[in-house]
PDB file of N, CA and C in Angstrom:
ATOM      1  N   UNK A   1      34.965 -13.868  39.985  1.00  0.00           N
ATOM      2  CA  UNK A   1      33.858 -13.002  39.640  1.00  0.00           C
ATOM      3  C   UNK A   1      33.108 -13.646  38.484  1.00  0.00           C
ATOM      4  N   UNK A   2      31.914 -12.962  38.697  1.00  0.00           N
ATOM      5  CA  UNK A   2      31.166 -13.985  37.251  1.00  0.00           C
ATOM      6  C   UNK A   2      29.904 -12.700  36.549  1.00  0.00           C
ATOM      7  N   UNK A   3      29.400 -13.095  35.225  1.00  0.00           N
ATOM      8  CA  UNK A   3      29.126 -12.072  34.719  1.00  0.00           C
ATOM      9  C   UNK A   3      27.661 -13.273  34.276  1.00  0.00           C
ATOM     10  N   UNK A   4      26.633 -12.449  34.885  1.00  0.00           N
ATOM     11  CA  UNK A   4      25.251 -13.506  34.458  1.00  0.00           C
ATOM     12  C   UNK A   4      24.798 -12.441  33.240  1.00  0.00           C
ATOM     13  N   UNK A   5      24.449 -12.601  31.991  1.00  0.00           N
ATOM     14  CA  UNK A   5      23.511 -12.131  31.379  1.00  0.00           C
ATOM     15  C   UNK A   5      22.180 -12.504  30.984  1.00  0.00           C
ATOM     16  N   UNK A   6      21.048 -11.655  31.485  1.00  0.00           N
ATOM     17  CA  UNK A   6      19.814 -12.259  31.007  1.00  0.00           C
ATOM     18  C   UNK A   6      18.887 -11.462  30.240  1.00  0.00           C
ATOM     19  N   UNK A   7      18.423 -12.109  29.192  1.00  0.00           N
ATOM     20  CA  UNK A   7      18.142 -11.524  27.976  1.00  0.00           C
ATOM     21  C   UNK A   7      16.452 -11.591  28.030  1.00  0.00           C
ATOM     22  N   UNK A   8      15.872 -10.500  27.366  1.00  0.00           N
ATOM     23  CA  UNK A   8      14.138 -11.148  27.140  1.00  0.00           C
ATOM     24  C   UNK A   8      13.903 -10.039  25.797  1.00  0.00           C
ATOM     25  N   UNK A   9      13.930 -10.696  24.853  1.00  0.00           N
ATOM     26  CA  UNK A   9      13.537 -10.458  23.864  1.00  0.00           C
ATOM     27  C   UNK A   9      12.101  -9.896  23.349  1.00  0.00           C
ATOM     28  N   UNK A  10      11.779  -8.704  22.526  1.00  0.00           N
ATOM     29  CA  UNK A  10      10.689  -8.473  21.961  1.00  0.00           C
ATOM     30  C   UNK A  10      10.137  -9.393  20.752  1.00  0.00           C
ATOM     31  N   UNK A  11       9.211  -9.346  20.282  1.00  0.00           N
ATOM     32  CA  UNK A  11       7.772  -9.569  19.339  1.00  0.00           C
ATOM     33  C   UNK A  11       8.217  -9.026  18.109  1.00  0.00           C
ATOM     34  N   UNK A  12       8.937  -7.975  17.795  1.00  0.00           N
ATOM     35  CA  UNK A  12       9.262  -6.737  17.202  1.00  0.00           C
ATOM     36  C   UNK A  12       9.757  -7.837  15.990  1.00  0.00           C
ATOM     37  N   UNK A  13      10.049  -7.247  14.455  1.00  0.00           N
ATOM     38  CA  UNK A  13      10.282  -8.054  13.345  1.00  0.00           C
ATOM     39  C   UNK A  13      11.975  -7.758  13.470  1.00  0.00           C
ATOM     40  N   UNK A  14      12.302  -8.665  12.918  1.00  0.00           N
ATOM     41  CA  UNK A  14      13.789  -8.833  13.000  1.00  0.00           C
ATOM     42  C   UNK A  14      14.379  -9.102  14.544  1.00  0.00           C
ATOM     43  N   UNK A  15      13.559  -9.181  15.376  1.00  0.00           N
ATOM     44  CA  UNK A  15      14.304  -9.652  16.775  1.00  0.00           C
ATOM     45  C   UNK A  15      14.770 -11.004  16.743  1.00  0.00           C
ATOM     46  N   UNK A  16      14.184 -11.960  16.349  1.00  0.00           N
ATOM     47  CA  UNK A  16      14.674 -13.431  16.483  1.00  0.00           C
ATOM     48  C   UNK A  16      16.041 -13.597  15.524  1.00  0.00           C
ATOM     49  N   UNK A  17      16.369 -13.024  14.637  1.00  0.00           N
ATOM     50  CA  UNK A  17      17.571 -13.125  13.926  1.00  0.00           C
ATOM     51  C   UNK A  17      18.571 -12.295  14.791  1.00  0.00           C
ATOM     52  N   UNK A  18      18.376 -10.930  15.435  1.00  0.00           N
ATOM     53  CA  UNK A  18      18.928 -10.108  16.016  1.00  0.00           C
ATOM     54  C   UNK A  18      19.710 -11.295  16.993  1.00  0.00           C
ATOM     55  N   UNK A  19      18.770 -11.663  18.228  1.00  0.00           N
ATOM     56  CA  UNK A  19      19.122 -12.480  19.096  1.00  0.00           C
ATOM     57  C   UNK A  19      19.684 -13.763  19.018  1.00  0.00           C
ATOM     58  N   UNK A  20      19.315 -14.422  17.822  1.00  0.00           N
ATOM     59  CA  UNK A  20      20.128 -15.715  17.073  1.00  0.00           C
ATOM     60  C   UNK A  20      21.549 -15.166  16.845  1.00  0.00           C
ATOM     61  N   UNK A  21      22.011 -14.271  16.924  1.00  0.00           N
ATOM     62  CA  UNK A  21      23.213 -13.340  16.591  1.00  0.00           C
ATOM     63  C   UNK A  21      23.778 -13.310  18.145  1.00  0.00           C
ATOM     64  N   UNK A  22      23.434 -12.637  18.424  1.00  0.00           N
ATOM     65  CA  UNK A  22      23.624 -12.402  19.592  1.00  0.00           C
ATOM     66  C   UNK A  22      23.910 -13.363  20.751  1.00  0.00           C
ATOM     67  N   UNK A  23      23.251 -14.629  20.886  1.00  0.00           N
ATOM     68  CA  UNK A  23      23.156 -15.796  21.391  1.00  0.00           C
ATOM     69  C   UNK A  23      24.477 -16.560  20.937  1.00  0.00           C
ATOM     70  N   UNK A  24      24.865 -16.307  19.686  1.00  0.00           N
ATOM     71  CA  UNK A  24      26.214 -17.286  18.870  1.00  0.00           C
ATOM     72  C   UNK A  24      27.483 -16.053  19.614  1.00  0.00           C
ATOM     73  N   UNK A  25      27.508 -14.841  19.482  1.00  0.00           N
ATOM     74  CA  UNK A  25      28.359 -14.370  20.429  1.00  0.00           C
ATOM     75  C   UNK A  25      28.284 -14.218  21.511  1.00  0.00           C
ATOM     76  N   UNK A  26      27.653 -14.572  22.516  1.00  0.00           N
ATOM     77  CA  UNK A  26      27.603 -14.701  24.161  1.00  0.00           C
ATOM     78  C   UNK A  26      28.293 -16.170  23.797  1.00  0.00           C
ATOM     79  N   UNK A  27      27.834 -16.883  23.484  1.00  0.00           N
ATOM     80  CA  UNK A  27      28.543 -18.749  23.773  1.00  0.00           C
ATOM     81  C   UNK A  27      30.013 -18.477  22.722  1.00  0.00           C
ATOM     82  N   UNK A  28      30.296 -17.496  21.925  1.00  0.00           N
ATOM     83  CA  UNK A  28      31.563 -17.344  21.097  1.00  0.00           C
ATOM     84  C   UNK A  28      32.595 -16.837  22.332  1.00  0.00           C
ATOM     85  N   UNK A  29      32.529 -16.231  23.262  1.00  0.00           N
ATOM     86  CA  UNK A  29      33.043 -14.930  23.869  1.00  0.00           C
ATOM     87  C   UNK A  29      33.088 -15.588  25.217  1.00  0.00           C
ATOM     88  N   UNK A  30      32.615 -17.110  25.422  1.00  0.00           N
ATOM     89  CA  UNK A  30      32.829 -18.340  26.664  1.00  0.00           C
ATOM     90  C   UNK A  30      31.930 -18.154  27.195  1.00  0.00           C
ATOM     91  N   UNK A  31      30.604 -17.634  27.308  1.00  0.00           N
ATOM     92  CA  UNK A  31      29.399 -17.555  28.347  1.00  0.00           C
ATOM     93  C   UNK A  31      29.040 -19.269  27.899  1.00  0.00           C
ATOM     94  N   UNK A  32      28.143 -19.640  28.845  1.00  0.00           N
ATOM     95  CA  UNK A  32      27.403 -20.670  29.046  1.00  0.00           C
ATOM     96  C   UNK A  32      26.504 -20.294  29.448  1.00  0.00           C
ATOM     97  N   UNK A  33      25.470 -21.580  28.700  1.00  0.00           N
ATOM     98  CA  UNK A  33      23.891 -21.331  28.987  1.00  0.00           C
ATOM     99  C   UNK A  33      23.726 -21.863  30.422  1.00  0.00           C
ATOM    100  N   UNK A  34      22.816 -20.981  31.439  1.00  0.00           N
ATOM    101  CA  UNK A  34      23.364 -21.636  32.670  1.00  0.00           C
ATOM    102  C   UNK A  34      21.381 -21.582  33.014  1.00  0.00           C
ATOM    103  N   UNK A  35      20.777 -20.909  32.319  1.00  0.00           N
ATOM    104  CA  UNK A  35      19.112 -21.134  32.597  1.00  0.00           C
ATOM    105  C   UNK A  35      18.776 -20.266  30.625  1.00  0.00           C
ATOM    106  N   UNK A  36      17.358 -20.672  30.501  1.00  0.00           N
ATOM    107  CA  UNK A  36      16.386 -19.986  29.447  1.00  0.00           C
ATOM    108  C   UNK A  36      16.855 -18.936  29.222  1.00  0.00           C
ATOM    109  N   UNK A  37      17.542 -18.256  27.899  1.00  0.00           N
ATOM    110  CA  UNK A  37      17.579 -16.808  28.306  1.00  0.00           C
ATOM    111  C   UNK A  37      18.205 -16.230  29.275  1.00  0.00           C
ATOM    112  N   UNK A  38      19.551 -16.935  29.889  1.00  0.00           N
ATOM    113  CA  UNK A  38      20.350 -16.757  31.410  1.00  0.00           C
ATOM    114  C   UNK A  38      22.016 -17.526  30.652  1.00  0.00           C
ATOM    115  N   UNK A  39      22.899 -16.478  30.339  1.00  0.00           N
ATOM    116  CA  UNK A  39      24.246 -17.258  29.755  1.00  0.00           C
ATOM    117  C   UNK A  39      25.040 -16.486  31.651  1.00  0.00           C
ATOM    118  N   UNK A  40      26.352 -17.519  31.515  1.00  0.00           N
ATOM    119  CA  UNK A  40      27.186 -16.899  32.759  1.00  0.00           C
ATOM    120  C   UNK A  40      28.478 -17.460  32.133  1.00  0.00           C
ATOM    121  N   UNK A  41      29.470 -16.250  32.549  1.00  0.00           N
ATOM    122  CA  UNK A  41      30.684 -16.479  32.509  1.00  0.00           C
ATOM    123  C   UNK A  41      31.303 -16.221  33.876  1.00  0.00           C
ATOM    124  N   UNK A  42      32.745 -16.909  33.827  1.00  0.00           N
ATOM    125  CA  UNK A  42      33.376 -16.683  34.913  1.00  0.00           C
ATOM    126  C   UNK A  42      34.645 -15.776  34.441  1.00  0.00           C
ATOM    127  N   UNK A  43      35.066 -14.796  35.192  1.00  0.00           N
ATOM    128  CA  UNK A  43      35.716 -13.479  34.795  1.00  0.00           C
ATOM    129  C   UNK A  43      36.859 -13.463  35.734  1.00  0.00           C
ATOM    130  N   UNK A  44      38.063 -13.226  35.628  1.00  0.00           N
ATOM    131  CA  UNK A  44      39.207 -13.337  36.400  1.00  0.00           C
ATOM    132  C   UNK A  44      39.623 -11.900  37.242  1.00  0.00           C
ATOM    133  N   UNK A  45      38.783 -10.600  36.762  1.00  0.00           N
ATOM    134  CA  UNK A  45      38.850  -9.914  37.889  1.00  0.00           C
ATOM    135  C   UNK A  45      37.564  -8.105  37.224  1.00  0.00           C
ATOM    136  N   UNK A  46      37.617  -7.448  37.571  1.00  0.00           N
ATOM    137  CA  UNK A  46      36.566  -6.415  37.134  1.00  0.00           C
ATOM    138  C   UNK A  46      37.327  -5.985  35.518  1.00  0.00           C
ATOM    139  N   UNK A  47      38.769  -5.872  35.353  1.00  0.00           N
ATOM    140  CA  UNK A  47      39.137  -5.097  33.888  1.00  0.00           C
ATOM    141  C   UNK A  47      38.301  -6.299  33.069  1.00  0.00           C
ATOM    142  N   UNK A  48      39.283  -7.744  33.695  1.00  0.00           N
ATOM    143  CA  UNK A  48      38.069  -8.817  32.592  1.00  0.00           C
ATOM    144  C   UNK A  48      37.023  -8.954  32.001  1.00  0.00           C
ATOM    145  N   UNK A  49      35.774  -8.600  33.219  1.00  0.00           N
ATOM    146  CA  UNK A  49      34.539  -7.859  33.391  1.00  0.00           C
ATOM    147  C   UNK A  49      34.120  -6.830  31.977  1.00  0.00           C
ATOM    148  N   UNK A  50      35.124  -5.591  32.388  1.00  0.00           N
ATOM    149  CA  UNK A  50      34.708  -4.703  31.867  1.00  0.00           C
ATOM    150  C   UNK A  50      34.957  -4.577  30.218  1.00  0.00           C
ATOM    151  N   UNK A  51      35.933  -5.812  29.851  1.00  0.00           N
ATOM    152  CA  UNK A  51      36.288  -5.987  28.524  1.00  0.00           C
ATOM    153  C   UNK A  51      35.117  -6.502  28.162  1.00  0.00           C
ATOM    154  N   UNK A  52      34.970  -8.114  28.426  1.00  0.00           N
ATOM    155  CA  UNK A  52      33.381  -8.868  28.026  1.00  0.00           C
ATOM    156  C   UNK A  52      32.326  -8.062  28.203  1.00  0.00           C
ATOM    157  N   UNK A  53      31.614  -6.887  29.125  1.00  0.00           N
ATOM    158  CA  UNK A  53      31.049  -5.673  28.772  1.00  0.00           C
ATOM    159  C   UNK A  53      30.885  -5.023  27.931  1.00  0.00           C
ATOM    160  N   UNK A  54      32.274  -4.677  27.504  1.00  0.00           N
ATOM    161  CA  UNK A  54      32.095  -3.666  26.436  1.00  0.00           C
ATOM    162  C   UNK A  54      31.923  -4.693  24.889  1.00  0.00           C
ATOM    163  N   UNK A  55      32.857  -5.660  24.594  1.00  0.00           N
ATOM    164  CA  UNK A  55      32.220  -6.603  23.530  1.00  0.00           C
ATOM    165  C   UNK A  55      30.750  -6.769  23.650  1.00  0.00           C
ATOM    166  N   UNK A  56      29.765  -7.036  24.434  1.00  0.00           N
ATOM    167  CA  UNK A  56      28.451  -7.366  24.907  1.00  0.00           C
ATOM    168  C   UNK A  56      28.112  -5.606  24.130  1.00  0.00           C
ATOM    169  N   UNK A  57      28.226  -4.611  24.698  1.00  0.00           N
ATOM    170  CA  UNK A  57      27.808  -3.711  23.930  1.00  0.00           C
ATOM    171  C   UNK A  57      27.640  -3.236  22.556  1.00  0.00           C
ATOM    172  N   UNK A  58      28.859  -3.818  22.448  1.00  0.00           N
ATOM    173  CA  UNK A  58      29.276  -3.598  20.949  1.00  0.00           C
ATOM    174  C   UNK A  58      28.197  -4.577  19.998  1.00  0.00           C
ATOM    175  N   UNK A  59      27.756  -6.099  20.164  1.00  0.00           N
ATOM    176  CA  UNK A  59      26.795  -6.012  19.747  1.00  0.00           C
ATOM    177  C   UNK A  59      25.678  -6.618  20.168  1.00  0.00           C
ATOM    178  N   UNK A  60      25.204  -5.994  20.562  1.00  0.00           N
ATOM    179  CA  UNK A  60      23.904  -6.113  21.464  1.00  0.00           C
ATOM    180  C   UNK A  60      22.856  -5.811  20.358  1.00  0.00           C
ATOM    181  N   UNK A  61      21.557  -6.673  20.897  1.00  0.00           N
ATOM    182  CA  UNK A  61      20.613  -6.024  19.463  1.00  0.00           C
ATOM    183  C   UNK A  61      19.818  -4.515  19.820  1.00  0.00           C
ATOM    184  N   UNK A  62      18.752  -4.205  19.197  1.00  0.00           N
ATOM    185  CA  UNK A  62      18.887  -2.954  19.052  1.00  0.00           C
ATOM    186  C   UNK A  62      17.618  -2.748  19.660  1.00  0.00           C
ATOM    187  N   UNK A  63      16.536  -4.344  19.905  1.00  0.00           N
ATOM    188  CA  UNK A  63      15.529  -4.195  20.570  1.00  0.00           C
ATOM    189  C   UNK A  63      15.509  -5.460  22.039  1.00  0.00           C
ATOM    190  N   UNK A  64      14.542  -5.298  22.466  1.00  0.00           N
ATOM    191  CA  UNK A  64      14.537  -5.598  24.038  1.00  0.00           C
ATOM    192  C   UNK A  64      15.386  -5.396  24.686  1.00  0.00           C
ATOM    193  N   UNK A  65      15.581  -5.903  25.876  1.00  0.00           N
ATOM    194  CA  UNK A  65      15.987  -5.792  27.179  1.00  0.00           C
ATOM    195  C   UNK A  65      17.346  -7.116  27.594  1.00  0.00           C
ATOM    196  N   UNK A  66      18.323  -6.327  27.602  1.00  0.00           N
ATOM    197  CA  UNK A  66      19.667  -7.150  28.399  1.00  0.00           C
ATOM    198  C   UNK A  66      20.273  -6.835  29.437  1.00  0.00           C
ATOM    199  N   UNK A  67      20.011  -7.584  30.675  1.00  0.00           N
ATOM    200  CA  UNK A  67      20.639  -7.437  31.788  1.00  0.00           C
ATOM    201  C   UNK A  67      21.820  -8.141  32.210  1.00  0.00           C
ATOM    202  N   UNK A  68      22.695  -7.134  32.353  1.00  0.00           N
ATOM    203  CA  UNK A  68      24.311  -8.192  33.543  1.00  0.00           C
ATOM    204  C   UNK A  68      24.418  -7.691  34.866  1.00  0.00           C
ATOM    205  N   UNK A  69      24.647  -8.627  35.157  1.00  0.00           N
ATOM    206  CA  UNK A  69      25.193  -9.192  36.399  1.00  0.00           C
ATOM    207  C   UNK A  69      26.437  -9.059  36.740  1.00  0.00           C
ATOM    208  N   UNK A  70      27.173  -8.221  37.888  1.00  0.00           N
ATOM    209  CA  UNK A  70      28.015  -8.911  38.014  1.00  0.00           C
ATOM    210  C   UNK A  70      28.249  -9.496  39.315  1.00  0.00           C
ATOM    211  N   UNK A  71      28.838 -10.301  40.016  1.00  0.00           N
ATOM    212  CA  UNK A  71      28.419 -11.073  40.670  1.00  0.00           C
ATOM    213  C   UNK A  71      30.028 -11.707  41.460  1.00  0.00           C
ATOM    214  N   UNK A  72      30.446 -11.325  43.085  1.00  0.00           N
ATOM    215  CA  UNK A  72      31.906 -12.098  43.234  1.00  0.00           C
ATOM    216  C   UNK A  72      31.704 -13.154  43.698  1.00  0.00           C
ATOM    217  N   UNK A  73      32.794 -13.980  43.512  1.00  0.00           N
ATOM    218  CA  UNK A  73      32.522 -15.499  43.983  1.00  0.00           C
ATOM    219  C   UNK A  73      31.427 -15.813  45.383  1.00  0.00           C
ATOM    220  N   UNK A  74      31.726 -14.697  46.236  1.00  0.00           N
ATOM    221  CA  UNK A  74      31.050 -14.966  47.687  1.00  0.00           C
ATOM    222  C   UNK A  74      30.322 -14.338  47.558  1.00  0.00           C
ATOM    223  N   UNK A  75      29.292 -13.528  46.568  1.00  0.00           N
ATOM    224  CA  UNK A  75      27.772 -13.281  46.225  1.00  0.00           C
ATOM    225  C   UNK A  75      27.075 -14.650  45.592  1.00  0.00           C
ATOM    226  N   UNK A  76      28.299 -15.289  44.847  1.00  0.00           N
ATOM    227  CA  UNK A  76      27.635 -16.617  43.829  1.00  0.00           C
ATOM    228  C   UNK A  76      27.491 -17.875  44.954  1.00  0.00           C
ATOM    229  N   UNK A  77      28.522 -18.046  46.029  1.00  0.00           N
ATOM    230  CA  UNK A  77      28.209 -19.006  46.684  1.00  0.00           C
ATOM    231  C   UNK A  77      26.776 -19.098  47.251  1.00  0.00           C
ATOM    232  N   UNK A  78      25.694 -17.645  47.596  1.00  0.00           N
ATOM    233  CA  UNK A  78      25.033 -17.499  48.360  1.00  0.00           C
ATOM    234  C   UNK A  78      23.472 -18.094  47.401  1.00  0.00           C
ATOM    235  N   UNK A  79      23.936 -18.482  46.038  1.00  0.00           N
ATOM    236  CA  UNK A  79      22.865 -18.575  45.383  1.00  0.00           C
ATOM    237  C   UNK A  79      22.281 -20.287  45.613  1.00  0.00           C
ATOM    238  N   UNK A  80      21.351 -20.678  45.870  1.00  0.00           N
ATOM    239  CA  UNK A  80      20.598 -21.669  46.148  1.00  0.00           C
ATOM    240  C   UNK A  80      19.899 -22.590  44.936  1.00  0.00           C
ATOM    241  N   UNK A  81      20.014 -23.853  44.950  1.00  0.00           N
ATOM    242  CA  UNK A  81      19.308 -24.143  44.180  1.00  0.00           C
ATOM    243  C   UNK A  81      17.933 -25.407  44.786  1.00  0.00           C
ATOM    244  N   UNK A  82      16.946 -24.757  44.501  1.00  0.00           N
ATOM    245  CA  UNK A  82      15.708 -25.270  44.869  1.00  0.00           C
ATOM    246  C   UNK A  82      15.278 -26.621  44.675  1.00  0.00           C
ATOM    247  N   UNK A  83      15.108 -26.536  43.672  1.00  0.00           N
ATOM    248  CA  UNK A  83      14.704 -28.155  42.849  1.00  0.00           C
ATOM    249  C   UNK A  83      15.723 -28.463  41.379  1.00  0.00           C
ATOM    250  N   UNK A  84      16.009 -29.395  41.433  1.00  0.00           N
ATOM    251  CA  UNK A  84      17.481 -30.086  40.197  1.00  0.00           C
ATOM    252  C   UNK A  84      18.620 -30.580  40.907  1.00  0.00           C
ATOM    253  N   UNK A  85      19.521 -30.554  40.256  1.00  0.00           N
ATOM    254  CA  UNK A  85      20.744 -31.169  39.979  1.00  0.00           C
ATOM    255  C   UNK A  85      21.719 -30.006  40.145  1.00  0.00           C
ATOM    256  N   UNK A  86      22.946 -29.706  40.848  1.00  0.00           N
ATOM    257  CA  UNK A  86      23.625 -28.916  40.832  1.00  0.00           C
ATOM    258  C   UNK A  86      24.490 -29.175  39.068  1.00  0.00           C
ATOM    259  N   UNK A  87      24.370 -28.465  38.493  1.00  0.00           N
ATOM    260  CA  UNK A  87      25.465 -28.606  37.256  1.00  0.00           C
ATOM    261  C   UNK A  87      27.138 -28.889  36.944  1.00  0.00           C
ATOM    262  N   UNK A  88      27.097 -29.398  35.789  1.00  0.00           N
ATOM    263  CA  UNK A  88      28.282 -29.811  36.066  1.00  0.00           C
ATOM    264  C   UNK A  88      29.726 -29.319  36.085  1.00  0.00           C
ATOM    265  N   UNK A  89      29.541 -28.003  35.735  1.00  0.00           N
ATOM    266  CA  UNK A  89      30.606 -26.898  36.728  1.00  0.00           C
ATOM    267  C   UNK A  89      30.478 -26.642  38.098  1.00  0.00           C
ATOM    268  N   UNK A  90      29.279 -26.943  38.390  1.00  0.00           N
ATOM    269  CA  UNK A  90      29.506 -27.113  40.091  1.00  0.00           C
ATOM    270  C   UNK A  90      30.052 -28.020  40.407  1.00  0.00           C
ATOM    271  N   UNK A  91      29.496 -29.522  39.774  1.00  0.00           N
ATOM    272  CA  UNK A  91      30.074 -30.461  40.415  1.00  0.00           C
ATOM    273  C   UNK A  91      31.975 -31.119  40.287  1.00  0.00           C
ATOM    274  N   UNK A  92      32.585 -29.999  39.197  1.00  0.00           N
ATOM    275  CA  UNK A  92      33.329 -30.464  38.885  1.00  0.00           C
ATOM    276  C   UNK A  92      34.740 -29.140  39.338  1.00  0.00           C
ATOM    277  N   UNK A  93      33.815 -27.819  40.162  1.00  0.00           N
ATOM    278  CA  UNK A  93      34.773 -27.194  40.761  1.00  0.00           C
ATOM    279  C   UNK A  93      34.156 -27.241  42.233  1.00  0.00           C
ATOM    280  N   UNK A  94      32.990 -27.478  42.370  1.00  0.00           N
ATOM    281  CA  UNK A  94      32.763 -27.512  43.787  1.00  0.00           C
ATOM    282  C   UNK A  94      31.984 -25.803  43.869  1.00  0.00           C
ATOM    283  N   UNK A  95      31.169 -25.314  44.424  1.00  0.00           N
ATOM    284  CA  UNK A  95      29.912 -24.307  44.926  1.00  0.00           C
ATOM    285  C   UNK A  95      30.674 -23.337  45.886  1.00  0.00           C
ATOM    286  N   UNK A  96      31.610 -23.404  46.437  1.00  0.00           N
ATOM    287  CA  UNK A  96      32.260 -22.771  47.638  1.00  0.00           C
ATOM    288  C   UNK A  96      33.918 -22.424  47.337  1.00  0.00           C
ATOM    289  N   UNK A  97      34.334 -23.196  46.483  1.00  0.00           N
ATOM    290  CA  UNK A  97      35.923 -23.030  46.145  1.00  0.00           C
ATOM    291  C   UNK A  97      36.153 -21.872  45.151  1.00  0.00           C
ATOM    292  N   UNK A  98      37.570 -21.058  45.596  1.00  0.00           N
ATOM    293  CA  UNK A  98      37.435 -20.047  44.459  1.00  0.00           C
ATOM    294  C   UNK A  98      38.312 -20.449  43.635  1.00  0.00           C
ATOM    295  N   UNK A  99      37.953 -20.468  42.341  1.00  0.00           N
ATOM    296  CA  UNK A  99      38.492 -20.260  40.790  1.00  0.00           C
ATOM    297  C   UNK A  99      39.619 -19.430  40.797  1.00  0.00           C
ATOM    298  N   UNK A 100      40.607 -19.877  40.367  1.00  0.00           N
ATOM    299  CA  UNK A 100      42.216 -19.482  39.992  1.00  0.00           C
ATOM    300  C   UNK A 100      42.137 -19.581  38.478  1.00  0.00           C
ATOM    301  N   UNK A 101      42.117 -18.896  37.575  1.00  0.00           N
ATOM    302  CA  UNK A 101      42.656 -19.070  35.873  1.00  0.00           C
ATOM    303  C   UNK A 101      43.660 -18.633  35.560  1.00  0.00           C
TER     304      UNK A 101
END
């Protein structure tokens, strides 16, 4: 299972420190930057999920907009990539194989 979060930040004063915060605990807590404003972790089953959830709540900033994802391996296989390079967690577990931790 995997947990995409994507973030879009306000204009608002104190947001860029908010989210500079926020950004150091998504990559503290094992997310990876996986697009702009797009961190993903990989989660070993929904309680996993619902722990990294509730940390994510706990501090979340207080303005704009944060969306998760959650996402099972055979929703993630179905995702496509258009133009690039598959990354190098793809290339180094493979796009179709499921993750054992």
């Amino acid at each position: 299972m995997r947990l995409i979060v994507m973030l879009n930040p306000t204009n608002q004063y104190g947001t860029k420190t908010a989210y500079t915060n926020f950004r150091k605990t998504l990559l503290a807590d094992g997310f990876i930057l996986w697009g702009q404003e797009v961190y993903m972790r990989v989660v070993t089953n929904r309680k996993s999920a619902e722990t990294h959830i509730r940390r994510l709540k706990e501090n979340h900033p207080n303005t704009g907009m944060i969306r998760i994802f959650q996402l099972t391996e055979k929703q993630y296989s179905s995702v496509y990539n258009l133009t690039g390079t598959d990354d190098i967690q793809e290339n180094i577990i493979g796009k179709n194989d499921i993750i054992m931790l």
